[in-house]
Each structure stands twice: as structure tokens, then as C-alpha cells.
N, C-alpha and C. Protein backbone atom coordinates (compact mmCIF):
# COMPACT_ATOMS: atom_id res chain seq x y z
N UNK A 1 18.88 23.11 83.40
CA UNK A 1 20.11 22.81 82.67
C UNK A 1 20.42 21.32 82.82
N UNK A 2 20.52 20.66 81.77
CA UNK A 2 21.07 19.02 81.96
C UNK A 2 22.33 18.86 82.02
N UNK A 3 22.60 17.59 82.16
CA UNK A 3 24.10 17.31 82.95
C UNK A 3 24.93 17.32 81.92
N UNK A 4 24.54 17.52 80.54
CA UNK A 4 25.44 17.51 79.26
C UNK A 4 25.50 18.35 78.82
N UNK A 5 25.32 19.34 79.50
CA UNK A 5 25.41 20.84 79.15
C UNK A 5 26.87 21.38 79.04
N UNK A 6 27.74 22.12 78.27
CA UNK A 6 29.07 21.80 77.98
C UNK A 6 29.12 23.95 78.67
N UNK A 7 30.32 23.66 79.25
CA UNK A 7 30.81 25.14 79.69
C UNK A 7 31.71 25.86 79.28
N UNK A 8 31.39 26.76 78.91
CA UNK A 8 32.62 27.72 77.47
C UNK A 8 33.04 28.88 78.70
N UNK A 9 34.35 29.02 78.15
CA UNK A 9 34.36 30.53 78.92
C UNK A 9 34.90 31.12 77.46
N UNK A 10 34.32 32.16 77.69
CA UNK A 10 34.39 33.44 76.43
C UNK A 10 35.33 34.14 77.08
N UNK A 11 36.38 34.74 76.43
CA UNK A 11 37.15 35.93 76.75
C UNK A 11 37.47 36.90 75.76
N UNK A 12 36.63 38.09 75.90
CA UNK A 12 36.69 38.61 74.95
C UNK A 12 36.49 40.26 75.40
N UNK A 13 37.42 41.42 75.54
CA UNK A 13 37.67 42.54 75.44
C UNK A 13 36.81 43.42 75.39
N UNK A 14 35.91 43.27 74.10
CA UNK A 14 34.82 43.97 73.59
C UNK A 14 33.90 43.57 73.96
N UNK A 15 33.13 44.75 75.08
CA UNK A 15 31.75 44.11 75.42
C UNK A 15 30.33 43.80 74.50
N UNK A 16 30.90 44.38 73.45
CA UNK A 16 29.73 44.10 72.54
C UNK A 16 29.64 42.70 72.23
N UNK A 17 31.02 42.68 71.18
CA UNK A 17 31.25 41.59 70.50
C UNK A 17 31.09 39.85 71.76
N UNK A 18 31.49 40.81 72.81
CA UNK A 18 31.14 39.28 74.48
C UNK A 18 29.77 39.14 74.57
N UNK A 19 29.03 40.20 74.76
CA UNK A 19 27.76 39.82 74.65
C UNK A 19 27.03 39.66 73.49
N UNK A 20 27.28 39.46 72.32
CA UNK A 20 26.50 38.91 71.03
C UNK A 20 27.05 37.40 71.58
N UNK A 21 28.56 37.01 71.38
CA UNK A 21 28.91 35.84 71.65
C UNK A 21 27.94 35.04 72.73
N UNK A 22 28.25 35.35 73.78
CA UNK A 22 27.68 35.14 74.80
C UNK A 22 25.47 34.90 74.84
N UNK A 23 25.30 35.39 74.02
CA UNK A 23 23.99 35.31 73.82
C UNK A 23 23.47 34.21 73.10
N UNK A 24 24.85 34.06 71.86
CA UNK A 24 24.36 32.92 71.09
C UNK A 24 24.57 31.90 71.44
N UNK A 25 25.66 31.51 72.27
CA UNK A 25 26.01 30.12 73.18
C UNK A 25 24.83 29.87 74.09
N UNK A 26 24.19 30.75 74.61
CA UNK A 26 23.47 30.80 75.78
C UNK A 26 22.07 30.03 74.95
N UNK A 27 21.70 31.04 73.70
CA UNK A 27 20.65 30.14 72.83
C UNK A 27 20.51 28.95 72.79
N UNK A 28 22.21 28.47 72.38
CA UNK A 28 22.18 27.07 71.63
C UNK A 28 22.08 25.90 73.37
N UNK A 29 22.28 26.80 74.51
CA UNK A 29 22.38 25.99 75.68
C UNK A 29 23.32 25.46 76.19
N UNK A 30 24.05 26.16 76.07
CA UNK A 30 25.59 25.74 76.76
C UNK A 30 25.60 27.52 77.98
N UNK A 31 26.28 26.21 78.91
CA UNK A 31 26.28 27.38 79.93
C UNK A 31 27.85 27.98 79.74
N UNK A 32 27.93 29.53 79.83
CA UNK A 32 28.71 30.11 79.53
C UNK A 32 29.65 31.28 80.63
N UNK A 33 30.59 31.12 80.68
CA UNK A 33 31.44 32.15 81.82
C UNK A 33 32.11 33.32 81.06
N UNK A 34 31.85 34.59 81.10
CA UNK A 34 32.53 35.79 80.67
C UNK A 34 33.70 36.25 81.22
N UNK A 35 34.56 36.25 80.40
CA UNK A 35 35.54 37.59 81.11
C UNK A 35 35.72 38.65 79.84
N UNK A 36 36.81 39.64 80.74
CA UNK A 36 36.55 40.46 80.06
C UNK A 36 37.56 40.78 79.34
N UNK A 37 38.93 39.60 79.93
CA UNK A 37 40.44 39.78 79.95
C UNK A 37 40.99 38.51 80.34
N UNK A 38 42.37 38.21 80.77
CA UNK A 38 43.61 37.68 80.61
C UNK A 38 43.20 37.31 82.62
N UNK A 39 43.24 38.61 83.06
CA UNK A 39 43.18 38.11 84.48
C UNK A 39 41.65 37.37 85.22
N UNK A 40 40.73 37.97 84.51
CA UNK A 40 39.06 37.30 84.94
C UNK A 40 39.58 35.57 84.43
N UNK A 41 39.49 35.60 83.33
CA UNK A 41 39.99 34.27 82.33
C UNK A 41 40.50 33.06 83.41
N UNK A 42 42.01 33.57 83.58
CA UNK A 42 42.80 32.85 84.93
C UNK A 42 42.29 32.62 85.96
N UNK A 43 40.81 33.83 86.33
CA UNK A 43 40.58 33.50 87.51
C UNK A 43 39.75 32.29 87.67
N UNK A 44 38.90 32.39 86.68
CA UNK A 44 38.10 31.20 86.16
C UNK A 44 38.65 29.87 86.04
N UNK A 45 39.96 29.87 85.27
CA UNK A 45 40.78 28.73 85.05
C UNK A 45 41.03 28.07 86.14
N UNK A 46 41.79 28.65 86.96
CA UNK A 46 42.55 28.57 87.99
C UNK A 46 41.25 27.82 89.68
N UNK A 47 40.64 28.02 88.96
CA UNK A 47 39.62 27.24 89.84
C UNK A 47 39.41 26.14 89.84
N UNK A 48 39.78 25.34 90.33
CA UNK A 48 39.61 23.66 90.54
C UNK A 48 38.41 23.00 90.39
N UNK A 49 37.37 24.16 91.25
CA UNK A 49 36.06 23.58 91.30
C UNK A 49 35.22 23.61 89.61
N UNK A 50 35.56 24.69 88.81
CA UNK A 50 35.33 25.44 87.54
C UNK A 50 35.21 24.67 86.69
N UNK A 51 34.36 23.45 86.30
CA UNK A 51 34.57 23.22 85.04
C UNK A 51 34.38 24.17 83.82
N UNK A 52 35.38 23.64 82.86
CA UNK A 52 35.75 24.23 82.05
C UNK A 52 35.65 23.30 80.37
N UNK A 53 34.71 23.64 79.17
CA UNK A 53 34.89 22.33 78.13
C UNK A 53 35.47 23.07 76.96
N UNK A 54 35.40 24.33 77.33
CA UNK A 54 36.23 24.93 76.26
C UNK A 54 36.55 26.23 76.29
N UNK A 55 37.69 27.11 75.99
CA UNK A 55 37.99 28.23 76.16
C UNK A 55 38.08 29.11 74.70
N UNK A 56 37.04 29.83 74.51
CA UNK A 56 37.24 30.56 73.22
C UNK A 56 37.79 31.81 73.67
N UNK A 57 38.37 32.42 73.04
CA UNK A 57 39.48 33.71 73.33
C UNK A 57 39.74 34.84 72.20
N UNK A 58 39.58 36.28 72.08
CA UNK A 58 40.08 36.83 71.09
C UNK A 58 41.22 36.47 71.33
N UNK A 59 42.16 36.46 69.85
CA UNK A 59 43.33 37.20 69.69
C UNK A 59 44.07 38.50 70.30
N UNK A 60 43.42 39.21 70.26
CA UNK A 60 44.11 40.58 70.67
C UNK A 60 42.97 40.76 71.64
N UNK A 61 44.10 41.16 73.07
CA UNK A 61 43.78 41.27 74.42
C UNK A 61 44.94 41.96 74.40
N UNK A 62 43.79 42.86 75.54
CA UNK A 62 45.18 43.66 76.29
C UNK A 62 45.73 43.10 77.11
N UNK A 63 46.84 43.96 77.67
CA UNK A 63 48.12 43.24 78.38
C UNK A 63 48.84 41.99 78.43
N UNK A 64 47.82 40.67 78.20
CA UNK A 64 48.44 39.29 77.70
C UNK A 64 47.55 38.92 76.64
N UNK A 65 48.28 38.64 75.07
CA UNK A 65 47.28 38.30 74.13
C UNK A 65 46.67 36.47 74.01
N UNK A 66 45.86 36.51 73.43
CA UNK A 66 44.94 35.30 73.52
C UNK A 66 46.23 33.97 73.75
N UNK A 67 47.11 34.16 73.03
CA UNK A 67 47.69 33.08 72.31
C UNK A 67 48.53 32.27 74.03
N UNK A 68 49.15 33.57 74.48
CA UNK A 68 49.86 33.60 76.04
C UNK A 68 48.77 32.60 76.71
N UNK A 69 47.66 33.35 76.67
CA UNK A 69 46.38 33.02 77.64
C UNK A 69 46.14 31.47 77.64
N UNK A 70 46.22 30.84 76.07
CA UNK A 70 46.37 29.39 75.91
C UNK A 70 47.55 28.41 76.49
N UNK A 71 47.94 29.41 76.32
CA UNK A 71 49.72 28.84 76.75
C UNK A 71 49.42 28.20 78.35
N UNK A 72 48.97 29.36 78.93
CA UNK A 72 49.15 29.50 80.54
C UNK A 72 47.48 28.67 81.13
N UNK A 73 46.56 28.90 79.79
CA UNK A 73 45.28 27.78 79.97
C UNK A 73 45.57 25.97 80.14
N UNK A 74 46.75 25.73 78.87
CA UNK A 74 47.02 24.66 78.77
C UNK A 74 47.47 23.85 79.83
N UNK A 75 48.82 24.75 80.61
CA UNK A 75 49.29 24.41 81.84
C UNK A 75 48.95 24.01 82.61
N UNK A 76 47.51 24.74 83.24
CA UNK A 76 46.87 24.21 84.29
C UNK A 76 45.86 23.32 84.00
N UNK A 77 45.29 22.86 82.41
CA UNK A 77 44.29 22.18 81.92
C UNK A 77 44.50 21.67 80.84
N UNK A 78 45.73 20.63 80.87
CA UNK A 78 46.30 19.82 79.74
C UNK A 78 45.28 20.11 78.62
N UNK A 79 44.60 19.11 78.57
CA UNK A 79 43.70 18.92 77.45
C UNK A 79 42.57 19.52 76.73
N UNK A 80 42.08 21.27 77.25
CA UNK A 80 41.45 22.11 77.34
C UNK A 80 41.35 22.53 75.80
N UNK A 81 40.10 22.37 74.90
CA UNK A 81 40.48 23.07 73.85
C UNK A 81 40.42 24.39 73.74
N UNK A 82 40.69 24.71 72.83
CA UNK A 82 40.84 26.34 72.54
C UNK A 82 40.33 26.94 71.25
N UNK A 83 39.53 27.69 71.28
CA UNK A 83 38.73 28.56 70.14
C UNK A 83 39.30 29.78 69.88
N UNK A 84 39.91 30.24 69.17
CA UNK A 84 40.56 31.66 69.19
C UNK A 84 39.58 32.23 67.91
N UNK A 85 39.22 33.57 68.28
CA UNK A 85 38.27 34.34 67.52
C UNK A 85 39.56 35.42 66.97
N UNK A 86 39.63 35.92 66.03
CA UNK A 86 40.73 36.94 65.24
C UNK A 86 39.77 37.39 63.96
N UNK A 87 40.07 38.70 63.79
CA UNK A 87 39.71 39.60 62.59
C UNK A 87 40.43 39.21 61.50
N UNK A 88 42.02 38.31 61.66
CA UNK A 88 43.63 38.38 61.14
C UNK A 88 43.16 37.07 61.12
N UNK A 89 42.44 36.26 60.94
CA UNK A 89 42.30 34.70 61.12
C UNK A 89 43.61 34.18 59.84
N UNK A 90 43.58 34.45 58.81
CA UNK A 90 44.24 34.15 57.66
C UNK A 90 46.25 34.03 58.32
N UNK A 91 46.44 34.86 59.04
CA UNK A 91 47.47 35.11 59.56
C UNK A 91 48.09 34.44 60.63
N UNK A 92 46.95 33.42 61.55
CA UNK A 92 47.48 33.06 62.64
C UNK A 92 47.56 31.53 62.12
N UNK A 93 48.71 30.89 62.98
CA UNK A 93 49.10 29.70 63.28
C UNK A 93 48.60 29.05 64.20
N UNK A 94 47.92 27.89 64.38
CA UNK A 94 47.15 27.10 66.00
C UNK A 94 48.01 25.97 66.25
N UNK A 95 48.73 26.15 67.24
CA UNK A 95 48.87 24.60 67.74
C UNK A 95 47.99 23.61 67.67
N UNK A 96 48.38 22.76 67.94
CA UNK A 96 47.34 20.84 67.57
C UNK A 96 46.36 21.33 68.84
N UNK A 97 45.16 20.96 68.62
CA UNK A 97 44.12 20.76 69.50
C UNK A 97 43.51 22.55 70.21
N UNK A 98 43.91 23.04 69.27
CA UNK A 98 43.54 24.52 69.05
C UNK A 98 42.90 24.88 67.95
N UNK A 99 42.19 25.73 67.96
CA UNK A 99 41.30 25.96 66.89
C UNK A 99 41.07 27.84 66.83
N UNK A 100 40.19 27.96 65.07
CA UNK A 100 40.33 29.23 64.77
C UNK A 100 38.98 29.66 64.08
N UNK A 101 38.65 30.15 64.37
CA UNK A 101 37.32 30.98 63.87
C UNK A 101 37.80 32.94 63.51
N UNK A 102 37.44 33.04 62.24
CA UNK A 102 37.55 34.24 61.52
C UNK A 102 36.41 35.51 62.18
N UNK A 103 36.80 36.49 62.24
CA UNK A 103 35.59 37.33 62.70
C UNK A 103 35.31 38.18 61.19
N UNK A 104 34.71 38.85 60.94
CA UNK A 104 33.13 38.43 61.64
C UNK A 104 32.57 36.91 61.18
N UNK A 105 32.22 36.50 61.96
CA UNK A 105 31.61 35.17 62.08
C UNK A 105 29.96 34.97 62.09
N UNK A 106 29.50 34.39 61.40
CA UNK A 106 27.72 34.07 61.53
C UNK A 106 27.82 33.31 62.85
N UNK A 107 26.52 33.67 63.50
CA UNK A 107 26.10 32.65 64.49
C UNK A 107 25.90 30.88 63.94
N UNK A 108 25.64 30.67 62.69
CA UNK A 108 26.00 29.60 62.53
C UNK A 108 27.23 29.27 62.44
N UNK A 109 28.39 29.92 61.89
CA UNK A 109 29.48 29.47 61.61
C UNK A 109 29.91 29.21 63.31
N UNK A 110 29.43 30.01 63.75
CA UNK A 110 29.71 29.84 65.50
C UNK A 110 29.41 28.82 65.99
N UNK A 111 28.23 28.58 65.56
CA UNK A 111 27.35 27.23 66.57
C UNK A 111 28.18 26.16 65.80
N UNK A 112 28.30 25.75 64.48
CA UNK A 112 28.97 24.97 63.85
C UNK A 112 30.12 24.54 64.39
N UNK A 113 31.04 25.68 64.93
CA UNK A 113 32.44 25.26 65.45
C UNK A 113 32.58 24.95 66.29
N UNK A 114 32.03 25.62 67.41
CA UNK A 114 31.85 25.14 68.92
C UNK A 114 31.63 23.43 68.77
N UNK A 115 30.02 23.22 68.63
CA UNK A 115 29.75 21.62 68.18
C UNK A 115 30.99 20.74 67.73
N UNK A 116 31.58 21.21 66.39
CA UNK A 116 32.25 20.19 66.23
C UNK A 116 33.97 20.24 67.03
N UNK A 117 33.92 21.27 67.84
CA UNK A 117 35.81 20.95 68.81
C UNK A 117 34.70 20.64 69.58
N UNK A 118 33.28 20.80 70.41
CA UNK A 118 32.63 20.08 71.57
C UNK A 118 32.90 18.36 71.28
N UNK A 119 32.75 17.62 69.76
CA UNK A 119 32.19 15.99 69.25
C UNK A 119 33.72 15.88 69.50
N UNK A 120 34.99 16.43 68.88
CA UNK A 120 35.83 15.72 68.81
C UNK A 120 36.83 15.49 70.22
């Protein structure tokens, strides 16, 4: 793994839909952290040592939904971007320096987005 290797954490509910995700990041070579939820997520966050270059997130999570999760991501990691994955993409609103990807999504449309919130 080289030193420009960028670290996503995926949070995403559905183990399917985490591990397709998770497979295709892993392809393109970015090293990647799973959860499965709201509390794995935090635990990850909440780690000092953890780098972190980007947090993609469903929408709908149980017990705290994605949007909370950014909220409480931001806090501890000002400048952290954010990928939110939604079925409802048409419907949601992103704060500045947040971002939105529609499901179902191509692995290119995937690799595409990641890359360009990774350049900017």
C-alpha cells in the first residue's frame, strides 16, 4: 500500500450492499474501514490515531440516520468530507462540503465520485 493511499470508511447497514461497496474501493486501492452502523462509525471516528479521508454513509441507518452521523462526524473532524449514498437521492439536501451519490449506483459512477470529493 503507498503512502497516497486515501482511507474511506463505509457505513452502511446492508451487508450486501457494504460489501459490493467495499470491494470496489478496495479494487480501485484505497484502503477501506467498514461499519455496520452509527456506533462502529464513531468508533472509528473517534479515534485519534484513525485516519480518516472520507466518510461515505447510507442515508437510512438505524437508530441514528446518516445525516446525524455527519453532524457528529463533522464535530470531531472539521473538514471531513462526506459521501452520502440514498435510494431518495432526488429528495435530500447536502450541506457545503457534503456530497450525494444516488443508489443504485455503477461502480463507475462510484469510482468517479469518490476521485473527484478525493481531488477537491
Amino acid at each position: 500500500m503507498s503512502a497516497d493511499t486515501s482511507t474511506i470508511l463505509v457505513v452502511e447497514d446492508d451487508a450486501i450492499v457494504r460489501e459490493l461497496i467495499v470491494d470496489v474501493l478496495e479494487e480501485l486501492k484505497f484502503k477501506v474501514l467498514e461499519a455496520d452502523g452509527c456506533e462502529t462509525a464513531l468508533e472509528f471516528i473517534n479515534d485519534e490515531d484513525q485516519h480518516i479521508d472520507l466518510l461515505m454513509t447510507d442515508v437510512g441507518l438505524p437508530v441514528m440516520d446518516g445525516r446525524e452521523l455527519a453532524r457528529q462526524a463533522r464535530m470531531l473532524r472539521p473538514g471531513l468530507p462526506i459521501l452520502f449514498a440514498s435510494g431518495y437521492a432526488e429528495s435530500i439536501e447536502v450541506p457545503d462540503g457534503m456530497y450525494l451519490i444516488g443508489k443504485p449506483f455503477s461502480i463507475d459512477q462510484l469510482r468517479d465520485k469518490v476521485k473527484d470529493i478525493l481531488k477537491a
